[in-house]
N, C-alpha and C. Protein backbone atom coordinates (compact mmCIF):
# COMPACT_ATOMS: atom_id res chain seq x y z
N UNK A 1 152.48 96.80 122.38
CA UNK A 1 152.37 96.19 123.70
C UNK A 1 151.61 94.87 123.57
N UNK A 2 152.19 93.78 124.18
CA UNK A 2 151.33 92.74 123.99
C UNK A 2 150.14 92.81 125.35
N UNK A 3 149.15 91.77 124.49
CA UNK A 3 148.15 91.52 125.68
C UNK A 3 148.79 90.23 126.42
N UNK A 4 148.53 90.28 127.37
CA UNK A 4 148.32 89.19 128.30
C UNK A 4 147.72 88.46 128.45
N UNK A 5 147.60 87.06 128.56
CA UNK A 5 146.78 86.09 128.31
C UNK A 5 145.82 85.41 129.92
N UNK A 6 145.16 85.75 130.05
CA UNK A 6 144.07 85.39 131.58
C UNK A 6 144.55 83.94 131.69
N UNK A 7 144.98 83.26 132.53
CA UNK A 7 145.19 81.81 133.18
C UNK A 7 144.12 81.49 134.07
N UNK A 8 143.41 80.69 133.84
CA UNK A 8 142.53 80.48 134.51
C UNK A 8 143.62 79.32 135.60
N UNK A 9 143.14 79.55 137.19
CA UNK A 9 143.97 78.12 138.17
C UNK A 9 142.77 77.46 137.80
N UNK A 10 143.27 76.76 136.91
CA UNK A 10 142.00 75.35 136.91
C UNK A 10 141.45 74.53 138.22
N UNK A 11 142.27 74.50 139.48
CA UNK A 11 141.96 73.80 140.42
C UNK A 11 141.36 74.55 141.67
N UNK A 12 141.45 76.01 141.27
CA UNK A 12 140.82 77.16 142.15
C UNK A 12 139.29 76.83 141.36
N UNK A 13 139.24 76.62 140.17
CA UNK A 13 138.29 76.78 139.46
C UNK A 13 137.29 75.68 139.67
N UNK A 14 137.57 74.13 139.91
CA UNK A 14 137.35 73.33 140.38
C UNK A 14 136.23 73.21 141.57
N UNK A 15 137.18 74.07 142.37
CA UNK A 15 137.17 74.05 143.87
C UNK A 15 135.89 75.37 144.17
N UNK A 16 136.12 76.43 143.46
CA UNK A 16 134.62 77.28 143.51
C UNK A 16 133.44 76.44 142.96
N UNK A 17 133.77 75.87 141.69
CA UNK A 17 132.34 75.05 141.15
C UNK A 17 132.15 73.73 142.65
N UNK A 18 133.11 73.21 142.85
CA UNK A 18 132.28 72.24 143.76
C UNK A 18 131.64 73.04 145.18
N UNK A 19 131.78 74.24 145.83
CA UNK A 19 131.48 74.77 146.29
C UNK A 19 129.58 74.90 146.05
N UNK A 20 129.80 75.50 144.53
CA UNK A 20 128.37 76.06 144.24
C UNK A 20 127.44 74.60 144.31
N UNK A 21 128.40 73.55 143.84
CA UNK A 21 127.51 72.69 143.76
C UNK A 21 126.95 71.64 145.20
N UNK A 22 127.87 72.04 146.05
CA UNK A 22 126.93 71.48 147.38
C UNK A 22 126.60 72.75 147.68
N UNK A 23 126.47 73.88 147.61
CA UNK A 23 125.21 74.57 148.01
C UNK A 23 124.00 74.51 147.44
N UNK A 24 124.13 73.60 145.93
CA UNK A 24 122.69 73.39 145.24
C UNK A 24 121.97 72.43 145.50
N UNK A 25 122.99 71.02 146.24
CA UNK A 25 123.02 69.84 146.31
C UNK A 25 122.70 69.62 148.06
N UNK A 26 122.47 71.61 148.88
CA UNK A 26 122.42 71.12 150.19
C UNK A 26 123.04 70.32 150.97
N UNK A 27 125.02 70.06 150.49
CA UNK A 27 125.40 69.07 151.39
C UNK A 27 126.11 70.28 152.02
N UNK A 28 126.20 70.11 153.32
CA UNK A 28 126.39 70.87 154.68
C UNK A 28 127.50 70.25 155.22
N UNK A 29 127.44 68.84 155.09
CA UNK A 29 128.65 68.17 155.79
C UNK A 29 130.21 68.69 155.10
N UNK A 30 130.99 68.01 155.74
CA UNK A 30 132.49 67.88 155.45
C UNK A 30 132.86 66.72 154.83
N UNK A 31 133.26 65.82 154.52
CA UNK A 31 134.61 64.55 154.72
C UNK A 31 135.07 64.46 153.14
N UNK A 32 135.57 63.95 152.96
CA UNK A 32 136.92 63.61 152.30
C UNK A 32 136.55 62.65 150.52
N UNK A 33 135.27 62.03 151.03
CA UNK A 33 134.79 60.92 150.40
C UNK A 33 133.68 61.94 149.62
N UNK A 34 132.93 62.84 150.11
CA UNK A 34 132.01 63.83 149.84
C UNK A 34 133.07 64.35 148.66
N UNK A 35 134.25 65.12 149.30
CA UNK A 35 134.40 65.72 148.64
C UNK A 35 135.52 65.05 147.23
N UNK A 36 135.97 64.17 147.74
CA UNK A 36 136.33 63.57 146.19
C UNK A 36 135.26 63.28 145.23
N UNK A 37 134.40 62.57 145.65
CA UNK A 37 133.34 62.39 144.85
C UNK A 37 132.79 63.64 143.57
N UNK A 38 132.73 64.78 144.55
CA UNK A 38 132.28 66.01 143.76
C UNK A 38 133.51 66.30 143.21
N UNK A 39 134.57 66.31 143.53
CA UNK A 39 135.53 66.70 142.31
C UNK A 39 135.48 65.89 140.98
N UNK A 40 135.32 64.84 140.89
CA UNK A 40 135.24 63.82 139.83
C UNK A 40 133.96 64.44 139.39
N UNK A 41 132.84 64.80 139.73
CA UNK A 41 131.85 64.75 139.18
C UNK A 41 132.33 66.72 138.53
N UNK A 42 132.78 67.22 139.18
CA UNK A 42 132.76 68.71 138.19
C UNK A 42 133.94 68.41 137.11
N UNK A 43 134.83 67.33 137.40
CA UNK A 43 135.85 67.34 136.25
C UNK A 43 135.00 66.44 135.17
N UNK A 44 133.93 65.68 135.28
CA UNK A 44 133.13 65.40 134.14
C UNK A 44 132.56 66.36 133.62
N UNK A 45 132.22 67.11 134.19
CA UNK A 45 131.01 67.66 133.85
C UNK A 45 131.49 68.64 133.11
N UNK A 46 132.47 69.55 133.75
CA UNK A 46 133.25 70.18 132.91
C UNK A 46 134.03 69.83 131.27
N UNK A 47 134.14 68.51 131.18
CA UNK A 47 134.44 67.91 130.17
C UNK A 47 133.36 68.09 129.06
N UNK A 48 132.49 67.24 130.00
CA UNK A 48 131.13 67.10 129.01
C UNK A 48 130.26 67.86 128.43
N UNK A 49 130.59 69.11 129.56
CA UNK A 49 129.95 70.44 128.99
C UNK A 49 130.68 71.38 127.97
N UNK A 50 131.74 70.99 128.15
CA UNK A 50 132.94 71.82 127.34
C UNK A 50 131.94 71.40 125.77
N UNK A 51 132.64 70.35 125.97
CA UNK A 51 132.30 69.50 124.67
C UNK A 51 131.28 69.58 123.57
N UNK A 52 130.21 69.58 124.73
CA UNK A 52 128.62 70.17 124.36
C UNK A 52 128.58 70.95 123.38
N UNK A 53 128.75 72.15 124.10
CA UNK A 53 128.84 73.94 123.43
C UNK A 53 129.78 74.07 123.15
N UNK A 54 130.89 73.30 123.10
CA UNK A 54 132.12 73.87 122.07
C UNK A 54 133.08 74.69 122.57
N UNK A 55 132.99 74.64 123.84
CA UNK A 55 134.27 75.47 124.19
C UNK A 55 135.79 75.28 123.77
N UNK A 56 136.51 75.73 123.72
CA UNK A 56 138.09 75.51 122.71
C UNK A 56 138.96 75.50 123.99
N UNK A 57 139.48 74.20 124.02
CA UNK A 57 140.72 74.20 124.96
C UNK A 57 141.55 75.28 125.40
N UNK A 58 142.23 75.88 124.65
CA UNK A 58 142.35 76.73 124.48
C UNK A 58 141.78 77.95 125.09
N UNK A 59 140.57 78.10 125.88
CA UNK A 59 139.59 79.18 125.54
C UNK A 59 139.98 80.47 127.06
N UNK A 60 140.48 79.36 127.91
CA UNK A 60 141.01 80.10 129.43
C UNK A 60 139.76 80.62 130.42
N UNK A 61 138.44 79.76 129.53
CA UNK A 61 137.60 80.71 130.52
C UNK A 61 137.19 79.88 131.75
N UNK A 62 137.15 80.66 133.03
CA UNK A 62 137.01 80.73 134.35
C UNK A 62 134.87 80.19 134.26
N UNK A 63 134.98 78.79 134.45
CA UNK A 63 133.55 78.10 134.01
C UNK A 63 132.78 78.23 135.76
N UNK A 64 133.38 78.70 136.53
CA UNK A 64 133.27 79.04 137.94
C UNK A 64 132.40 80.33 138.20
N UNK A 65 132.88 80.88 137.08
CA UNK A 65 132.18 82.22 136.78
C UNK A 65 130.39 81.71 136.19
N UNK A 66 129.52 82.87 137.15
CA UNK A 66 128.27 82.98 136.46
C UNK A 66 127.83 83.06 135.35
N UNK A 67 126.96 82.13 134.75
CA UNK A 67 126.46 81.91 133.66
C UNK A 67 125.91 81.08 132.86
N UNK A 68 125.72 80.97 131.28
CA UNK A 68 125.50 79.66 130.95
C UNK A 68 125.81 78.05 131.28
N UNK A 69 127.14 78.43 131.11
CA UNK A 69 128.25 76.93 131.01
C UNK A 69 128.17 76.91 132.45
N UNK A 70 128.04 77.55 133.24
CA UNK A 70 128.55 77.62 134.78
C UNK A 70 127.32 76.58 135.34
N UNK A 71 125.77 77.37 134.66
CA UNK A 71 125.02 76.39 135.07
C UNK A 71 124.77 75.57 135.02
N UNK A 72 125.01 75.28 133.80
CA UNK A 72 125.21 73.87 132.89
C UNK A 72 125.87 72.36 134.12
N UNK A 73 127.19 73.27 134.30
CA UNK A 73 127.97 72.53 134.81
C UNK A 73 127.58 71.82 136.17
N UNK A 74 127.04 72.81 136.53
CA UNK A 74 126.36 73.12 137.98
C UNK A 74 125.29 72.13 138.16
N UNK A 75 124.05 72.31 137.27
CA UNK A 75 123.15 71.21 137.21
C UNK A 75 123.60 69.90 136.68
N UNK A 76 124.10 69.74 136.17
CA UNK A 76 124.67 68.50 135.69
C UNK A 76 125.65 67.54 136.89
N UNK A 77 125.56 68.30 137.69
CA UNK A 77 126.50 67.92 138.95
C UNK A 77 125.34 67.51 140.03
N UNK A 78 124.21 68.17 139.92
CA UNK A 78 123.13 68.30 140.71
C UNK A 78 122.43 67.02 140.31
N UNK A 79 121.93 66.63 138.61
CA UNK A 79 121.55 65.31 138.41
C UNK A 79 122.27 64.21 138.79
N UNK A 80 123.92 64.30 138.30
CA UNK A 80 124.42 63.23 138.38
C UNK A 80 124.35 62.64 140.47
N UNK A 81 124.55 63.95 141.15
CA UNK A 81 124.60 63.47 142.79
C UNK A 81 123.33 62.91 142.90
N UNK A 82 121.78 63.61 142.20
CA UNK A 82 120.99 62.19 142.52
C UNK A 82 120.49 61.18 141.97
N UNK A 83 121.61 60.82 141.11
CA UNK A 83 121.35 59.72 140.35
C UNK A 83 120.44 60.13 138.90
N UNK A 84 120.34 60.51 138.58
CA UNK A 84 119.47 61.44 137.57
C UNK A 84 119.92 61.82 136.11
N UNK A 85 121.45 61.78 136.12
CA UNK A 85 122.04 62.13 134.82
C UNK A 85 121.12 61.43 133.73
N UNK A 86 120.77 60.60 133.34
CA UNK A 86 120.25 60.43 132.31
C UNK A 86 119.02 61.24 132.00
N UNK A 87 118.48 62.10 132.35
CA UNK A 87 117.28 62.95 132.64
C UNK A 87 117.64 64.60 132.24
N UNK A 88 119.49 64.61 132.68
CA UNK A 88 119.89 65.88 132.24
C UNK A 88 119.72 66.52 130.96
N UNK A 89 120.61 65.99 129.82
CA UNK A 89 120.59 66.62 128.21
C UNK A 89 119.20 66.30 128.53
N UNK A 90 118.03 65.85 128.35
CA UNK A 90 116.55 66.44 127.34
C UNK A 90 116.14 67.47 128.22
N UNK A 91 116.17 68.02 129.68
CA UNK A 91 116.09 68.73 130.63
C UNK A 91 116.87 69.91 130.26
N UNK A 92 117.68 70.28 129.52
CA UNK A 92 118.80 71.35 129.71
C UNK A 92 119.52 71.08 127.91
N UNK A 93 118.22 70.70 126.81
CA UNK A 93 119.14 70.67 125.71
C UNK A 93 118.83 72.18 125.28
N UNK A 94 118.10 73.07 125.65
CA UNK A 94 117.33 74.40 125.18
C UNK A 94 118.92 75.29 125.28
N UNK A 95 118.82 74.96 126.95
CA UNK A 95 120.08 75.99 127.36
C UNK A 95 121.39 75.57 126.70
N UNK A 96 121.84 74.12 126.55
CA UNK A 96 122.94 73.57 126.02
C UNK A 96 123.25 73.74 124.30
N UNK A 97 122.09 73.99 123.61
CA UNK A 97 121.90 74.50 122.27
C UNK A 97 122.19 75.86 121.98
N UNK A 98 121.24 76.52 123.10
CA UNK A 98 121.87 78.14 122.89
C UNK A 98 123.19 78.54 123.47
N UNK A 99 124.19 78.05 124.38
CA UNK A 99 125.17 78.03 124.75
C UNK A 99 126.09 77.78 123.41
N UNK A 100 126.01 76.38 122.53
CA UNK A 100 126.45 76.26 121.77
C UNK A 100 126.58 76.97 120.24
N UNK A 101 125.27 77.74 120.05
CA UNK A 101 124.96 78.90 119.15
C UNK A 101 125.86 80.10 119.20
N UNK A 102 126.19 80.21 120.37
CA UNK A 102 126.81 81.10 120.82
C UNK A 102 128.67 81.10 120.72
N UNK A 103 128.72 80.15 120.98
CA UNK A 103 130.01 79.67 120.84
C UNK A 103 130.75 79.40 118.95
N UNK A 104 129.94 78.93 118.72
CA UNK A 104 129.92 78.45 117.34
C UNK A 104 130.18 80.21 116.88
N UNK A 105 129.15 80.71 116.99
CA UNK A 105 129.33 82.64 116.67
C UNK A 105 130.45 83.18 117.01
N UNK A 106 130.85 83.29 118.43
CA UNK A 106 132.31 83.29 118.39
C UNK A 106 133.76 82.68 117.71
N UNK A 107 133.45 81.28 117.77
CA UNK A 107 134.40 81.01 116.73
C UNK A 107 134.54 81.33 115.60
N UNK A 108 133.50 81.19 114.59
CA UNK A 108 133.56 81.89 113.74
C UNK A 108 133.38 83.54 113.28
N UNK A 109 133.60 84.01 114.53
CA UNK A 109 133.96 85.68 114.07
C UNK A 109 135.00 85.41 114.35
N UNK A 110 136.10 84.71 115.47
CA UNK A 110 137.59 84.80 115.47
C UNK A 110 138.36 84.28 114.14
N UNK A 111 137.68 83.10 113.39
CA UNK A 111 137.92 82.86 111.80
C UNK A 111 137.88 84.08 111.01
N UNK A 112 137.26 84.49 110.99
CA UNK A 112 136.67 85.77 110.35
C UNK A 112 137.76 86.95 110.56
N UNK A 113 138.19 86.90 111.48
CA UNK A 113 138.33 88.15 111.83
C UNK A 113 140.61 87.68 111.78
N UNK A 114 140.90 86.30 111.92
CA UNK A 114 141.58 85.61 111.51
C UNK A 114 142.24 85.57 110.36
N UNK A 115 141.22 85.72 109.28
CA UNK A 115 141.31 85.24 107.58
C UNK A 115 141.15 86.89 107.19
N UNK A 116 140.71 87.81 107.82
CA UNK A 116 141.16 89.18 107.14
C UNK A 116 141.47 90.61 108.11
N UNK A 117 142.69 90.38 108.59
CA UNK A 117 143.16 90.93 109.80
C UNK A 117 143.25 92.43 109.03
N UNK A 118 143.31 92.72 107.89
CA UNK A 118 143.26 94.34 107.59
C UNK A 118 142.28 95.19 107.72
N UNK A 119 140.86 94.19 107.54
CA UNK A 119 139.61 94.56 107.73
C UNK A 119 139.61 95.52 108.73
N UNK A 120 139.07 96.91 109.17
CA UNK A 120 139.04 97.24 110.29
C UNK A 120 137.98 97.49 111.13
């Protein structure tokens, strides 16, 4: 039986992170300009964080979801709305290091586990 592969809707995914992030960011309002703005800023951030810790294109994970990368993403959305990004990485390299430790571990057990599939 095959497995099935999780699809993340990237733009559902989007759309929950900019959520979390004006509830961190306290914007209450509505309009249009608000909210383009924050989309550009979670599709960086998401980039940049990917990047960071190493997430694999590939990887399908739902960054909307609670957690490391989530917060990552989250605060990084929070500096950049007040002008602050440059303040982020030395603020958040602890968490962005161990995120990436982590990742790095995973990849290389999927190598691992890749390069000797009889192993059981």
């Amino acid at each position: 039986m095959e497995q099935e592969e999780a699809v993340v809707d990237e733009q559902g995914m989007i759309d929950r992170i900019v959520a979390q992030v004006k509830s961190v960011c306290c914007i209450t309002w509505e309009d249009d300009a608000t909210d383009e703005r924050l989309k550009r800023m979670v599709g960086n951030s998401v980039i940049d964080i990917s990047g960071k810790v190493g997430i694999p294109k590939d990887a399908g994970l739902d960054l909307s979801v609670p957690g490391r990368e989530n917060e990552l993403i989250v605060m990084r959305c929070f500096y950049d709305w007040n002008a602050a990004l440059d303040e982020f990485e030395g603020n958040y390299r602890s968490l962005i290091m161990s995120a990436r430790a982590r990742w790095e571990v995973m990849a290389d057990a999927s190598e691992d586990a890749e390069a000797s599939p009889d192993i059981p």
